[in-house]
Protein backbone atom coordinates (compact mmCIF):
# COMPACT_ATOMS: atom_id res chain seq x y z
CA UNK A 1 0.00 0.00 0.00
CA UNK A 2 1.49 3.40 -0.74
CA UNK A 3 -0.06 6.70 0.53
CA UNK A 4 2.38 9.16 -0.85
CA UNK A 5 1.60 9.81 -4.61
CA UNK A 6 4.62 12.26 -5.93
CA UNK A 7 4.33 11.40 -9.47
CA UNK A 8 1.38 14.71 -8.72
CA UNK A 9 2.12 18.07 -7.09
CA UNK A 10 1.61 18.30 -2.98
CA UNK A 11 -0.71 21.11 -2.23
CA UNK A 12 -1.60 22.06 1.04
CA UNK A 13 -4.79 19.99 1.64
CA UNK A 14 -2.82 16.75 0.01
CA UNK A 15 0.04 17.48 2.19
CA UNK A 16 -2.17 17.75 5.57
CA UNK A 17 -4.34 14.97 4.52
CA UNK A 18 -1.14 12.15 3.98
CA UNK A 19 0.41 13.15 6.80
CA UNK A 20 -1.95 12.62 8.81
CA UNK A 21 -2.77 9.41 6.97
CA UNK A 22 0.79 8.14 7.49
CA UNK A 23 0.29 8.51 10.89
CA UNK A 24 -2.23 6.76 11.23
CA UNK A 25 -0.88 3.74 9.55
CA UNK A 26 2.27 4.20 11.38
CA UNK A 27 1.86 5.31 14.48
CA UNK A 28 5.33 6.47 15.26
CA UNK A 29 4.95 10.31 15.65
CA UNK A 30 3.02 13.13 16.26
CA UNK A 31 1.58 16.20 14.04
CA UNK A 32 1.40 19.93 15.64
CA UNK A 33 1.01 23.39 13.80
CA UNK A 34 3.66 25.83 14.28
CA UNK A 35 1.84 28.40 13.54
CA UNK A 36 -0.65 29.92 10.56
CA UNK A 37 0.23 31.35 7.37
CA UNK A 38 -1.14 34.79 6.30
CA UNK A 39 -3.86 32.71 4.86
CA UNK A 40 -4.65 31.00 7.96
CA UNK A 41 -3.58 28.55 7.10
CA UNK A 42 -2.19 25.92 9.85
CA UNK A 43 1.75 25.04 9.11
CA UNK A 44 2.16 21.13 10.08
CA UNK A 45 5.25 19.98 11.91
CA UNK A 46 5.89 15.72 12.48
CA UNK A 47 7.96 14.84 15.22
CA UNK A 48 9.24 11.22 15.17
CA UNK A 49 11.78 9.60 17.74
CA UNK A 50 12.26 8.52 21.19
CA UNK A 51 14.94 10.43 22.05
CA UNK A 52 18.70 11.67 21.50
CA UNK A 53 19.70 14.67 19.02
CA UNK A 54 17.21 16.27 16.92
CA UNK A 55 17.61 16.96 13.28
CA UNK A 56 15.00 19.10 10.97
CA UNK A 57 13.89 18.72 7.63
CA UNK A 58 12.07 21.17 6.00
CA UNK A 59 10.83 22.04 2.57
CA UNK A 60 8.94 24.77 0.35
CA UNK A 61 10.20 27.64 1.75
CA UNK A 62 9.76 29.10 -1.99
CA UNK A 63 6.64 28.62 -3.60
CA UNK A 64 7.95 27.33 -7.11
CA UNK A 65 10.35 25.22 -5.57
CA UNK A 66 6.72 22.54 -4.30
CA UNK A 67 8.81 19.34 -5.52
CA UNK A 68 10.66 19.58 -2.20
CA UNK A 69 7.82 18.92 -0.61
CA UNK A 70 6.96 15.61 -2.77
CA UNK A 71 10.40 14.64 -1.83
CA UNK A 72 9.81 15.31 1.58
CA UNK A 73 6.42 13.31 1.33
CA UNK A 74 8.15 9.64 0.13
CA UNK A 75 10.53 9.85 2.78
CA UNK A 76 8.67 10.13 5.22
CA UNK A 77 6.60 7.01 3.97
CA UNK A 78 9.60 5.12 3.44
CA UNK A 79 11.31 6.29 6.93
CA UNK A 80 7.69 5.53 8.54
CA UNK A 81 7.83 1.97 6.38
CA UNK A 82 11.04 0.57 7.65
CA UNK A 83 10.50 1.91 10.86
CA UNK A 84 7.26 -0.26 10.93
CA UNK A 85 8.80 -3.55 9.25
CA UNK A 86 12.38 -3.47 10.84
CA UNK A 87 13.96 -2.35 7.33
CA UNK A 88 16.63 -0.76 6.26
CA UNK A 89 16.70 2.50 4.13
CA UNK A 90 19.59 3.80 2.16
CA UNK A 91 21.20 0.66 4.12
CA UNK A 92 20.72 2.08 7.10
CA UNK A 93 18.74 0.19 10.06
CA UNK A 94 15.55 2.48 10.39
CA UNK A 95 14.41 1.30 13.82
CA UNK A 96 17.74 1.80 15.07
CA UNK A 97 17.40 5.94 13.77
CA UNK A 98 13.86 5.62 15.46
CA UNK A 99 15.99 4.78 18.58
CA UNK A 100 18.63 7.15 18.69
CA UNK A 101 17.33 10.13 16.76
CA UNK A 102 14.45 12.34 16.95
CA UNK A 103 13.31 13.63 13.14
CA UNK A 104 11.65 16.87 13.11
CA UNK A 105 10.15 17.86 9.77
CA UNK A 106 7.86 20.64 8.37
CA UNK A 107 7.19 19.64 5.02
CA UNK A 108 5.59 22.62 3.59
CA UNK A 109 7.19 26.11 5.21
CA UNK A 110 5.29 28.22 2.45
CA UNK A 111 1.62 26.65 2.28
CA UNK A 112 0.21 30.08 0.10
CA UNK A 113 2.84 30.30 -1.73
CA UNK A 114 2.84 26.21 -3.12
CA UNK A 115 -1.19 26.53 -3.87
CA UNK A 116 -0.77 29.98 -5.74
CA UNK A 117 1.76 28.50 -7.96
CA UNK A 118 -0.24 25.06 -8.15
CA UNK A 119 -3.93 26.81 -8.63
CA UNK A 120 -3.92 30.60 -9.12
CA UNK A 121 -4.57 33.70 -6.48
CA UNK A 122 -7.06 32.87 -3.75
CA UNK A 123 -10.36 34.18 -4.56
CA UNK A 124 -10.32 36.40 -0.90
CA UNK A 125 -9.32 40.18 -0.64
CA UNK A 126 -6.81 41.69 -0.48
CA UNK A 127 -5.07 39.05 -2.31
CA UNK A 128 -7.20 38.40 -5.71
CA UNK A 129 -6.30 41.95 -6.25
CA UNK A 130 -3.07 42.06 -4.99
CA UNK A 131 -1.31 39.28 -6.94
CA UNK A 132 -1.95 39.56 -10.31
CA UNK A 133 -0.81 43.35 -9.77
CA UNK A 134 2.54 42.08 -8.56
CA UNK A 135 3.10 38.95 -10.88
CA UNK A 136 2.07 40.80 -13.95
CA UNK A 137 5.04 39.87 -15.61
CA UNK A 138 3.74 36.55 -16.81
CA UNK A 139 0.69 34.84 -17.42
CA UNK A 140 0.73 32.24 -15.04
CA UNK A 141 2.06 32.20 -11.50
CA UNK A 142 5.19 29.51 -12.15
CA UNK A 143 7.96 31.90 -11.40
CA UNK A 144 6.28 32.99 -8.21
CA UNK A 145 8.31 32.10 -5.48
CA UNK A 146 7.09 34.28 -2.27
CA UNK A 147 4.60 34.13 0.08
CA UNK A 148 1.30 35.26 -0.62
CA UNK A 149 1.98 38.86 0.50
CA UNK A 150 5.38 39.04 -1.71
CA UNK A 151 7.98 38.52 0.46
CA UNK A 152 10.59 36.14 -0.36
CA UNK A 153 10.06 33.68 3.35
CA UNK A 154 14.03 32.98 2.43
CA UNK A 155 15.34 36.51 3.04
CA UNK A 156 13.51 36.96 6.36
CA UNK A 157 15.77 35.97 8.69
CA UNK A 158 17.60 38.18 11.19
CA UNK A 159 21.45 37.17 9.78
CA UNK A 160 22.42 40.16 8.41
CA UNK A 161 19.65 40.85 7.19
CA UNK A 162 19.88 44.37 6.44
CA UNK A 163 22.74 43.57 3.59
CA UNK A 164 20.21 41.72 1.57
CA UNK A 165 17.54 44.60 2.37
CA UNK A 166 20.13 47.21 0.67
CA UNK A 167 20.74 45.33 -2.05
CA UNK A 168 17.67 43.63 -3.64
CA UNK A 169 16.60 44.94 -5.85
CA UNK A 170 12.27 44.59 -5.51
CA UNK A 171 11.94 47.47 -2.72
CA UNK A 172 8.43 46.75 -2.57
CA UNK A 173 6.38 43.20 -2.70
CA UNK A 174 7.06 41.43 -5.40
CA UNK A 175 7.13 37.66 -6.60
CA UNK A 176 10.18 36.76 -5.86
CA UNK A 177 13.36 38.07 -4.23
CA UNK A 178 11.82 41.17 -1.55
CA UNK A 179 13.41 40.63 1.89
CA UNK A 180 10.43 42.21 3.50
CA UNK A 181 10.07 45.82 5.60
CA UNK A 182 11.53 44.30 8.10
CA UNK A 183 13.12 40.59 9.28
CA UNK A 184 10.40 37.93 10.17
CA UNK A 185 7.76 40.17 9.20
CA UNK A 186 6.04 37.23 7.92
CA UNK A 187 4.19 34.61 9.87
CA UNK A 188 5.44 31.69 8.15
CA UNK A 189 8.88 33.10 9.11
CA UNK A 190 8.09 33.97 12.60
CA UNK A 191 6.65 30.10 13.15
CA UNK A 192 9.60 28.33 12.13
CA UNK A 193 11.83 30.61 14.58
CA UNK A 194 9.61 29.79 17.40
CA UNK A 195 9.55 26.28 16.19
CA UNK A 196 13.69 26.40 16.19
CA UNK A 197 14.01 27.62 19.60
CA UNK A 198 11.37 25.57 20.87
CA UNK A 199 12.91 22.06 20.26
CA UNK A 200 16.85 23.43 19.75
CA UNK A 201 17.68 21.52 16.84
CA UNK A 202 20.63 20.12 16.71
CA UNK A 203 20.76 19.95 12.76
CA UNK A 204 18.64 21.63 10.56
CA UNK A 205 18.53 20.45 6.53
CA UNK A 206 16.18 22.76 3.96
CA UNK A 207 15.59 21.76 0.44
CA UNK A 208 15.31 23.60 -1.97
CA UNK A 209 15.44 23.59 -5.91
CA UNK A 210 17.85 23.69 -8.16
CA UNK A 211 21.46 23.32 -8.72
CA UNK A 212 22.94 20.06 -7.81
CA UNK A 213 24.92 21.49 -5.13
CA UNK A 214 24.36 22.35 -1.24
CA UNK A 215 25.32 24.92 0.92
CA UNK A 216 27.02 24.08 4.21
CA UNK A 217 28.67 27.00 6.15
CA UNK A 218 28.08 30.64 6.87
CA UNK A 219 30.63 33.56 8.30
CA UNK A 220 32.50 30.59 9.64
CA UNK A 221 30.32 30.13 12.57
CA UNK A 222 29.82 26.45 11.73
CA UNK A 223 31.31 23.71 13.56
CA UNK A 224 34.20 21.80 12.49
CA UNK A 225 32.20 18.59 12.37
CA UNK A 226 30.04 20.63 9.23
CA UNK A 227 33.11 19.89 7.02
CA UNK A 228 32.91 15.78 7.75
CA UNK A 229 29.41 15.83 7.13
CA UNK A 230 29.42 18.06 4.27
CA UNK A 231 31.94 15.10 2.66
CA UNK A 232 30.01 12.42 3.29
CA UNK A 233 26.85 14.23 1.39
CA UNK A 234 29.00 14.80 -1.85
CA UNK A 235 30.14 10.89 -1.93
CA UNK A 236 26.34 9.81 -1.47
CA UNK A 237 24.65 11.97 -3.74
CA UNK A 238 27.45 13.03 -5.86
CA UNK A 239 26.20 16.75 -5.26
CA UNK A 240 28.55 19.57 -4.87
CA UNK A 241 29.76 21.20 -1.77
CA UNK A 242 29.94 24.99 -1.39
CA UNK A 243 30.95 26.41 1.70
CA UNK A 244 29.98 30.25 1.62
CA UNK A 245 27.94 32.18 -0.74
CA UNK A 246 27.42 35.80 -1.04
CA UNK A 247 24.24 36.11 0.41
CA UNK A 248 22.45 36.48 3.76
CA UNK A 249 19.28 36.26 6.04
CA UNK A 250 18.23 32.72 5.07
CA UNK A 251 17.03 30.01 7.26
CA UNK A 252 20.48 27.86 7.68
CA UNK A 253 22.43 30.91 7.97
CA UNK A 254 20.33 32.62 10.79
CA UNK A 255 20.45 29.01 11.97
CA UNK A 256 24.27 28.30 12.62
CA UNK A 257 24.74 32.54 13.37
CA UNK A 258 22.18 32.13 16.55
CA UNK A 259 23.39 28.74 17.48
CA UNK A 260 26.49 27.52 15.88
CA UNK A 261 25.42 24.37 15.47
CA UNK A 262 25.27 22.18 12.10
CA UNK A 263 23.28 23.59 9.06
CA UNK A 264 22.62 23.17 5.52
CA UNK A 265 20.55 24.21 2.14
CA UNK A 266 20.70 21.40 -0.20
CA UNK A 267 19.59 22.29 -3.99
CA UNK A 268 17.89 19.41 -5.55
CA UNK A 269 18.25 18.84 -9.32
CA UNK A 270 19.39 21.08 -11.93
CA UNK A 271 16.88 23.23 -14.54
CA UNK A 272 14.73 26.05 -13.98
CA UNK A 273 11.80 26.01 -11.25
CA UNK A 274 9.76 24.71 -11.03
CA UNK A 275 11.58 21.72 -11.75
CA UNK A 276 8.75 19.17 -13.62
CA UNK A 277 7.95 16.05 -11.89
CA UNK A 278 9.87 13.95 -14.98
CA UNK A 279 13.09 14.84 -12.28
CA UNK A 280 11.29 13.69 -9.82
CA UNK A 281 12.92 10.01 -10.16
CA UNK A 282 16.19 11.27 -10.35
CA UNK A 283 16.78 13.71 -7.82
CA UNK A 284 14.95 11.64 -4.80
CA UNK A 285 17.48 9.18 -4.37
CA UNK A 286 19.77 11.54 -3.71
CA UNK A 287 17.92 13.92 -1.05
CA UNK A 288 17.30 10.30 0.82
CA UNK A 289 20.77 9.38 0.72
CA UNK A 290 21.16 13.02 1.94
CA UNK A 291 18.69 13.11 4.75
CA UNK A 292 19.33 9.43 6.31
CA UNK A 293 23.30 9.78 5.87
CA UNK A 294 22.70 13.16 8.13
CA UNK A 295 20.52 11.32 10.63
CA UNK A 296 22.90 8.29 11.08
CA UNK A 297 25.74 10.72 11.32
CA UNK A 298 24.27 13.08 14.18
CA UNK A 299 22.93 9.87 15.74
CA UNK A 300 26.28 8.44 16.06
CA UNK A 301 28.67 10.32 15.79
């Protein structure tokens, strides 16, 4: 029996409705909301573990960029599975993870933003208005990768924030790329701060599309384990490492500035976004090999 479909796009009711489908099947861990979008609507969060260090997942921080969330989806049916059955996954024991690991995971950071680029501009005020005026630069809403009120959810983030605020170049809502007034402005943002401090993650992992290539440090506030682990994710996936970028006020980067722990942006598959499902085959088995080579690590190391 499969319950995760990813050869369609996850929306936000299809993303709500598995998970809590999976967990019902596989009673191994619990659903919460972190908090409400601006459309109200409620942002899902899975725990699942019994204990030791606790590593996040999260995906769909940019609305274009929905596939992460599919990927997202099938591992956590196949973690769930294995878990379940005593399996392996990746070849690594999953009830031994279940043991020794706790896996936090918000699958869809950017609910709005996904169903927008999936179905078109809610039908409610201000935002029927408000959207097409913004993304009248094309037809459809594909390139959109902000939340519903324009703000890229990606840029929000108080790690030097105010470079990225000087230098992008929307000054104003707009469908991709505008920081925002202000850092964590945005509710989605706010919820998955709260969320951070809440459970302080030990390892945080966000996916996003495209490039082949993952991110791993920032300023050099990273620990020295980040460079071991950040090895072991190029041999398994064949992806390529980059240290720093030249850019600022992102999720992993406010991430290892507040806490100096061990963070990373992984870039799934190469082409413009949104990537079409036909990559879809191709790029999961490398986030998995990502994502359960980063739990056995932190579990054991």
């Amino acid at each position: 029996m499969y319950i995760v479909k990813p050869e369609t796009p996850y929306n936000y009711y299809r993303t709500v409705t598995d998970l809590a489908t999976l967990l019902t099947y596989f009673p191994y861990g619990k659903m919460e909301s972190i908090g409400c979008s601006v459309l109200g609507n409620p942002i899902p969060h899975l725990l699942i573990g019994k204990r030791g260090p606790i590593f996040h997942l999260n995906g769909s921080f940019h609305a274009n960029e929905w596939i992460t969330t599919n990927a997202i989806m099938k591992f956590l049916e196949r973690y769930l599975y294995a878990i379940c059955n005593k399996e392996h996954i990746g070849g690594i024991d999953a009830r031994l993870l279940y043991e020794n690991i706790t896996l936090s995971v918000v699958p869809m950071v950017n609910p709005d933003g996904v169903n927008l680029v999936l179905h078109g501009p809610p039908t409610n005020e201000p935002y029927s208005s408000f959207i097409p005026l913004i993304g009248r630069e094309f037809n459809d809403f594909q390139s959109w990768k902000a939340n519903i009120r324009g703000v890229d959810l990606n840029n929000q983030f108080p790690a030097y924030w105010e470079i990225e605020r000087e230098r992008k170049i929307p000054k104003s809502p707009h469908f991709r790329d505008f920081p925002g007034y202000h850092p964590l402005s945005e509710p989605e943002a706010q919820a998955m701060v709260n969320l951070t401090r809440k459970y302080e993650f030990d390892c945080v992992m966000a996916l996003h599309t495209q490039g082949e290539e993952f991110y791993w440090g920032y300023m050099n506030e990273e620990p020295e384990e980040a460079a071991e682990m950040a090895s072991c994710f190029e041999k398994v996936s064949g992806y390529r490492a980059v240290k720093t970028i030249d850019s600022h006020a992102g999720y992993k980067d406010w991430f290892i500035l507040e806490t100096k722990k061990l963070g990373f942006t992984i870039e799934l598959g190469k082409g413009i976004n949104p990537l079409p499902l036909s990559q879809f085959s191709g790029l999961y088995p490398k986030a998995e090999s990502i994502i359960i080579n980063a739990m056995n690590i932190l579990a054991f190391q």
